[in-house]
Protein backbone atom coordinates (compact mmCIF):
# COMPACT_ATOMS: atom_id res chain seq x y z
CA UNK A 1 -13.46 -41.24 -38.82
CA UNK A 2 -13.39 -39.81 -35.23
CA UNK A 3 -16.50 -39.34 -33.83
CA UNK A 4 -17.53 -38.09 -29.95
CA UNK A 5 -20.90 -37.77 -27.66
CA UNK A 6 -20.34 -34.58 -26.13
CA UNK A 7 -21.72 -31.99 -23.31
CA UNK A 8 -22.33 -28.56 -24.33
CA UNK A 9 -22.61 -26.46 -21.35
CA UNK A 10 -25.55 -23.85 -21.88
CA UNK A 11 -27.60 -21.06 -19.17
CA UNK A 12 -30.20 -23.59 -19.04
CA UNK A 13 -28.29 -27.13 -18.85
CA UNK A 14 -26.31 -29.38 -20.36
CA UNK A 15 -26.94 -30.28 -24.61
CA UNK A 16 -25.62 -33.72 -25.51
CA UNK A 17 -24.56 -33.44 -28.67
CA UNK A 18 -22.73 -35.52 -31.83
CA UNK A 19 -19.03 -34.23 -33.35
CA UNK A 20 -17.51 -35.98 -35.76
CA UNK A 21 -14.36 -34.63 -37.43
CA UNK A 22 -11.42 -35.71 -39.93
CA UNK A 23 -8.92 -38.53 -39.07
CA UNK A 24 -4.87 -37.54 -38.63
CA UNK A 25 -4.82 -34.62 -36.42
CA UNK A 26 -4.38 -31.48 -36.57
CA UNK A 27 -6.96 -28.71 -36.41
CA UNK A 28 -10.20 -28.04 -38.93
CA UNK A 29 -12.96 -25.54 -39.54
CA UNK A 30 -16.12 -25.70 -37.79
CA UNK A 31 -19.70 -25.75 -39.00
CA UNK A 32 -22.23 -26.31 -36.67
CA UNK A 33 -24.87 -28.40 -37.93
CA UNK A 34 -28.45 -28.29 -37.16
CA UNK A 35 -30.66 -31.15 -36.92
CA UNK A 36 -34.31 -31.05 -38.89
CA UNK A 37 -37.37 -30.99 -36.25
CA UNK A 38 -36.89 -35.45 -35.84
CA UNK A 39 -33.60 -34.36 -34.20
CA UNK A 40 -30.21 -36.59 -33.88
CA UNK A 41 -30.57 -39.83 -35.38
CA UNK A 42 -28.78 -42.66 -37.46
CA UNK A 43 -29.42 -39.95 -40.95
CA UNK A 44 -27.85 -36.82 -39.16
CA UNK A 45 -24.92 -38.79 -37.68
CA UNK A 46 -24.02 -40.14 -41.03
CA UNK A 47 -24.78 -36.65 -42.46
CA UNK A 48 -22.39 -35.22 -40.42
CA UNK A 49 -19.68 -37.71 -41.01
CA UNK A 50 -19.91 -37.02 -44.63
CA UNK A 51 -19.42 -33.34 -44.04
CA UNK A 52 -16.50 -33.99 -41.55
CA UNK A 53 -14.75 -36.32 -44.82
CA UNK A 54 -14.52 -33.16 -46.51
CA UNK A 55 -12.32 -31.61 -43.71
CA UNK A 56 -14.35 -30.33 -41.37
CA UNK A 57 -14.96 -30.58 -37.37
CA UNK A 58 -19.49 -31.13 -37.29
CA UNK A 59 -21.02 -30.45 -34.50
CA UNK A 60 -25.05 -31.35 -33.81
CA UNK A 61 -26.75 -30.00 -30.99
CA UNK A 62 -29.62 -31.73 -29.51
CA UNK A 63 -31.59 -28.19 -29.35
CA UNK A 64 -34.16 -30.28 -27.71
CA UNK A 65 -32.01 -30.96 -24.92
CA UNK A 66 -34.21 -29.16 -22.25
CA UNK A 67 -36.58 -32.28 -22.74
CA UNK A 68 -33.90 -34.87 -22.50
CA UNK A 69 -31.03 -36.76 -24.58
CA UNK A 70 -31.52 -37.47 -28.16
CA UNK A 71 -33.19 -38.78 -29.45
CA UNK A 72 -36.02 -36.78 -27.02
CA UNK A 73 -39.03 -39.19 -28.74
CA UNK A 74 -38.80 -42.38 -29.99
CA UNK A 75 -38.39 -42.58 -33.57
CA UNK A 76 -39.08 -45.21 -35.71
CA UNK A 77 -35.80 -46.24 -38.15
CA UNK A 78 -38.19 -44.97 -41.19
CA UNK A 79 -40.56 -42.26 -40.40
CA UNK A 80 -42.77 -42.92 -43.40
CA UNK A 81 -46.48 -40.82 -43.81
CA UNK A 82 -48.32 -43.24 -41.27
CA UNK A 83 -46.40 -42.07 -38.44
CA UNK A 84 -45.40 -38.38 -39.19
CA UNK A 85 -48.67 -37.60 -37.35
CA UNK A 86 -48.30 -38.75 -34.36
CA UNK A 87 -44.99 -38.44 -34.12
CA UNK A 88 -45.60 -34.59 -34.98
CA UNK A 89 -48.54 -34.52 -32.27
CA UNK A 90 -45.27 -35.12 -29.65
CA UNK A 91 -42.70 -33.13 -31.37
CA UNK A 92 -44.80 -29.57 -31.84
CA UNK A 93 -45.07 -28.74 -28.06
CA UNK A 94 -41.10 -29.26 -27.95
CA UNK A 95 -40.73 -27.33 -31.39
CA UNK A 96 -43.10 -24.21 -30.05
CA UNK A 97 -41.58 -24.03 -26.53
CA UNK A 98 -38.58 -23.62 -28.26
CA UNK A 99 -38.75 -19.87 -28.94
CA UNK A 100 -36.19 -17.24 -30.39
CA UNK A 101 -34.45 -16.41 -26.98
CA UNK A 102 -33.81 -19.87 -26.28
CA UNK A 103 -32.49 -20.22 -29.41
CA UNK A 104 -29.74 -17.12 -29.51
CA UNK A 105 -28.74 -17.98 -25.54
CA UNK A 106 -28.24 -21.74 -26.72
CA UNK A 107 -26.29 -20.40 -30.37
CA UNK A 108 -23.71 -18.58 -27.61
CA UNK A 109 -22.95 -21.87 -26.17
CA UNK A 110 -22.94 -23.71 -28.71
CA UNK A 111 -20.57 -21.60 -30.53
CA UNK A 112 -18.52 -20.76 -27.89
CA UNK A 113 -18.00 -24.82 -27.26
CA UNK A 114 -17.72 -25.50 -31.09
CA UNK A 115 -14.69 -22.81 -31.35
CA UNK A 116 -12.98 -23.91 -27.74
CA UNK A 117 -12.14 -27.86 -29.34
CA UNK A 118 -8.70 -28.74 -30.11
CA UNK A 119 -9.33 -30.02 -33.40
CA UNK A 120 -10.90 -26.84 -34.05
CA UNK A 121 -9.00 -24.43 -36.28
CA UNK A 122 -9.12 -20.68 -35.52
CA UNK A 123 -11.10 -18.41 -37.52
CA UNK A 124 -14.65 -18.04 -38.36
CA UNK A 125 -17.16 -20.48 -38.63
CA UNK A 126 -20.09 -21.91 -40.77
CA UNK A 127 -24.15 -23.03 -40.01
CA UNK A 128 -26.33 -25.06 -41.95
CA UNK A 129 -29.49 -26.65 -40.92
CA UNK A 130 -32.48 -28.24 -41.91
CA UNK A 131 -36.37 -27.98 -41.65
CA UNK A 132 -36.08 -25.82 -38.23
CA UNK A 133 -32.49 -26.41 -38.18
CA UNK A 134 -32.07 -23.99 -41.10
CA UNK A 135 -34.40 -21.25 -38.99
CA UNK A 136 -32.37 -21.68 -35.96
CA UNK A 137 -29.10 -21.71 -37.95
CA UNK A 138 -30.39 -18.37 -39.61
CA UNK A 139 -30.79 -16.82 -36.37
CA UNK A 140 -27.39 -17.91 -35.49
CA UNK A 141 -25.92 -16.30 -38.20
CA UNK A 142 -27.38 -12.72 -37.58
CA UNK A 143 -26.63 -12.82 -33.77
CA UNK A 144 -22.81 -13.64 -35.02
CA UNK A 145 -21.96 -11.63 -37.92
CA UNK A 146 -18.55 -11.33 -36.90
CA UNK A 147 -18.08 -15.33 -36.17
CA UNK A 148 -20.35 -17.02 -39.01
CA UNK A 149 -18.60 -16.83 -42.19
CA UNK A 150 -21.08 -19.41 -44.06
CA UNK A 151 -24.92 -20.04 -43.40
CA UNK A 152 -26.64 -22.73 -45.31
CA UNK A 153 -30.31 -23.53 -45.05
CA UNK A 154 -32.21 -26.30 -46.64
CA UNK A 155 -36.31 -26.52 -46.42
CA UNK A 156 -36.44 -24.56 -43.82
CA UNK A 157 -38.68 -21.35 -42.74
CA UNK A 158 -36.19 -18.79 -43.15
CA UNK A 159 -38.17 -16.14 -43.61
CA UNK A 160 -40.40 -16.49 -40.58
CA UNK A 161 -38.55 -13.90 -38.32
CA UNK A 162 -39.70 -11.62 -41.23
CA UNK A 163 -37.18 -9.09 -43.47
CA UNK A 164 -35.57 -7.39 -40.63
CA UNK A 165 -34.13 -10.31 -39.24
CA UNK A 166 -31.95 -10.88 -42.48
CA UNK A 167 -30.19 -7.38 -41.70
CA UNK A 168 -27.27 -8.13 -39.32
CA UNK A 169 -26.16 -11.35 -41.34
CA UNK A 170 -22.86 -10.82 -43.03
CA UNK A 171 -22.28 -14.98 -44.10
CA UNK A 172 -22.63 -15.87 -47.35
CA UNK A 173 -25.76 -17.52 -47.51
CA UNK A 174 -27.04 -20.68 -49.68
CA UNK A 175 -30.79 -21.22 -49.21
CA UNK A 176 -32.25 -24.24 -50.90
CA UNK A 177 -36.17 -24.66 -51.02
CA UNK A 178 -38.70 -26.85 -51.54
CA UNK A 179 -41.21 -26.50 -54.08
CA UNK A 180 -43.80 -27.31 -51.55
CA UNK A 181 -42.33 -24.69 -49.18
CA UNK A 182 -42.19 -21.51 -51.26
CA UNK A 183 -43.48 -20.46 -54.35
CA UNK A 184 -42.28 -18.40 -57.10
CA UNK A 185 -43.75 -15.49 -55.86
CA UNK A 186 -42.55 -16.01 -52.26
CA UNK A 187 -39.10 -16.91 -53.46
CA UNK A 188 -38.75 -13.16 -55.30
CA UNK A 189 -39.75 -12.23 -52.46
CA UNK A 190 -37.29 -13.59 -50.31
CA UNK A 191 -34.68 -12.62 -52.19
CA UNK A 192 -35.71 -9.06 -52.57
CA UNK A 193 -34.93 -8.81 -48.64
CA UNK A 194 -31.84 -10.53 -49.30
CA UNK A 195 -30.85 -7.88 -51.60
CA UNK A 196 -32.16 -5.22 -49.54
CA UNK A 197 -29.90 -6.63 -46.82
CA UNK A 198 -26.93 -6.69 -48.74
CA UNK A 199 -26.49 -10.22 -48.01
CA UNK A 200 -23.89 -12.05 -50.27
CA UNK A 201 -26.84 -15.23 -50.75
CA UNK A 202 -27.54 -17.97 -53.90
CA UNK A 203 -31.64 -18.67 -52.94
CA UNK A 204 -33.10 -21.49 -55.09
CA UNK A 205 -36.22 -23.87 -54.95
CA UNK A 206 -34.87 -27.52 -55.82
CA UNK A 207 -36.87 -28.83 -58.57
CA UNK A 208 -38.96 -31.84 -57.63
CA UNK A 209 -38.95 -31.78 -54.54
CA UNK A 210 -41.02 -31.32 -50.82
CA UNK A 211 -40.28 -30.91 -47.58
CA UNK A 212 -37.62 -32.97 -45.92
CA UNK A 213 -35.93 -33.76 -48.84
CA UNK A 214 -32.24 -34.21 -47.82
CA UNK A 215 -34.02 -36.95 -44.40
CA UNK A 216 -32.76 -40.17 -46.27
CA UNK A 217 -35.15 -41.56 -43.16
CA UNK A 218 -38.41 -40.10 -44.58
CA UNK A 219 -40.98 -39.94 -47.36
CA UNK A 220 -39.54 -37.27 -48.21
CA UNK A 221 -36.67 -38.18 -49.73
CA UNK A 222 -34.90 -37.65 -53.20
CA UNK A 223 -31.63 -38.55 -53.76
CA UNK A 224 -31.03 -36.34 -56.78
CA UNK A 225 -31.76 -33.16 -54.21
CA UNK A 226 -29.22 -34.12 -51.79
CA UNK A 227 -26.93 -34.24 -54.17
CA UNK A 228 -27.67 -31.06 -55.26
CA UNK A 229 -27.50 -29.94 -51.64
CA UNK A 230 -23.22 -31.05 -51.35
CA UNK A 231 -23.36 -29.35 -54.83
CA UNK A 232 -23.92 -26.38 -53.09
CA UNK A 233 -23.02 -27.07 -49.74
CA UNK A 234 -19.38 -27.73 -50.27
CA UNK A 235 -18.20 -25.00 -51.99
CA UNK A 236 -19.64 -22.52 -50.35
CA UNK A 237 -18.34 -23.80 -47.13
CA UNK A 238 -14.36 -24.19 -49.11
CA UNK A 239 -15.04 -20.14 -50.18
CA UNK A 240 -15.53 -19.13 -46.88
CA UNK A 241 -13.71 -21.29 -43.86
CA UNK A 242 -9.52 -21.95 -44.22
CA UNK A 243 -9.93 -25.48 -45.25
CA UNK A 244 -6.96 -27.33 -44.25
């Protein structure tokens, strides 16, 4: 499978980032994928491949490109309970300096070069992310209703722009939460803006599972969730994009 290290051009720099697409030509629909807070690593890379095998061009922004190339910190292969602190202690300064207008000016660029490849089909696009990916991915779907076909969010804050910010989105939407990230109660909640919004959405906590659970590199982990997350990844993005 093809795979390229690119240059996103952005107002503030240049974002190396990771595409990887299908083999045999021709042109495919684009998601942009968002990295969790760790960033680009072995887990994403592989992530994104498997996404791209389904017939679609990936593309993962290093959001924390302002800092430097990906992966901004060193990272351990695993990133087991032991080190999450520390590694945590480097990554939140990076995390909070990344606010909500650098976030929209770098989701123009980043669209703008997703949509401009060659293997790129025309048409509209998808999002997905995880852990902050999936709050930077929601933003990117309510600056670009008329691009975004398809947002997909997995254990991440969605809510945290509050109800308003769920107004403008016109993507289908697939949220999947962790129990240890939203109860119940929270849950009804968000959904209740959802509905209020009018926004076409599937909003589920996984059973069994905390935060981070898709990070194959982390405590985190369960396999069955994943799953579930191509469960409802893939056809929600084969609804919405002109596969093929």
């Amino acid at each position: 499978m093809p795979t390229k290290t690119l240059q996103i051009p952005t107002t503030d720099g240049q974002a190396d980032a990771f595409a990887a697409y299908p083999d045999g030509g021709g042109r495919h629909p684009g998601v942009l994928m968002y990295a969790d807070g760790f960033g680009i690593r072995p887990v994403l890379r592989e992530m994104a491949r498997e996404l791209a095998g389904h017939g679609y061009y990936v593309l993962v922004p290093n959001f924390f490109y302002r800092h430097g190339p990906a992966p901004v910190i060193e990272l351990p292969e695993y990133i087991g309970e032991e080190v999450r602190p520390a590694i945590f202690a480097q990554l939140m300064p990076l995390i909070e300096a990344h606010t909500a207008e650098r976030a929209l000016r770098d989701a123009d660029a980043y669209l703008g070069f997703l949509t401009a490849q060659p293997e790129v089909s025309a048409g509209p696009v998808a999002v997905t992310g995880y852990c902050i990916g999936g709050l930077l991915a929601m933003r990117t779907a309510a600056a670009h209703p008329g691009q975004v076909a398809a947002f997909a969010g997995f254990h991440g804050p969605v809510g945290a722009d509050g109800p308003d910010s769920l107004s403008t989105i016109t993507a289908e939407v697939h949220l999947g939460h962790a129990e240890t990230d939203l109860t119940p109660e929270a849950l009804g909640e968000l959904n209740q803006a959802l509905d209020a919004a009018g926004v076409d959405h599937t909003s589920e906590i996984y059973p069994g599972t905390v935060h981070g659970f898709t990070m194959s590199d982390t405590d985190a982990f369960n396999p069955a969730a994943l799953q579930l997350h191509w469960d409802r990844l893939l056809p929600l993005l084969g609804r919405t994009l002109a596969n093929g």
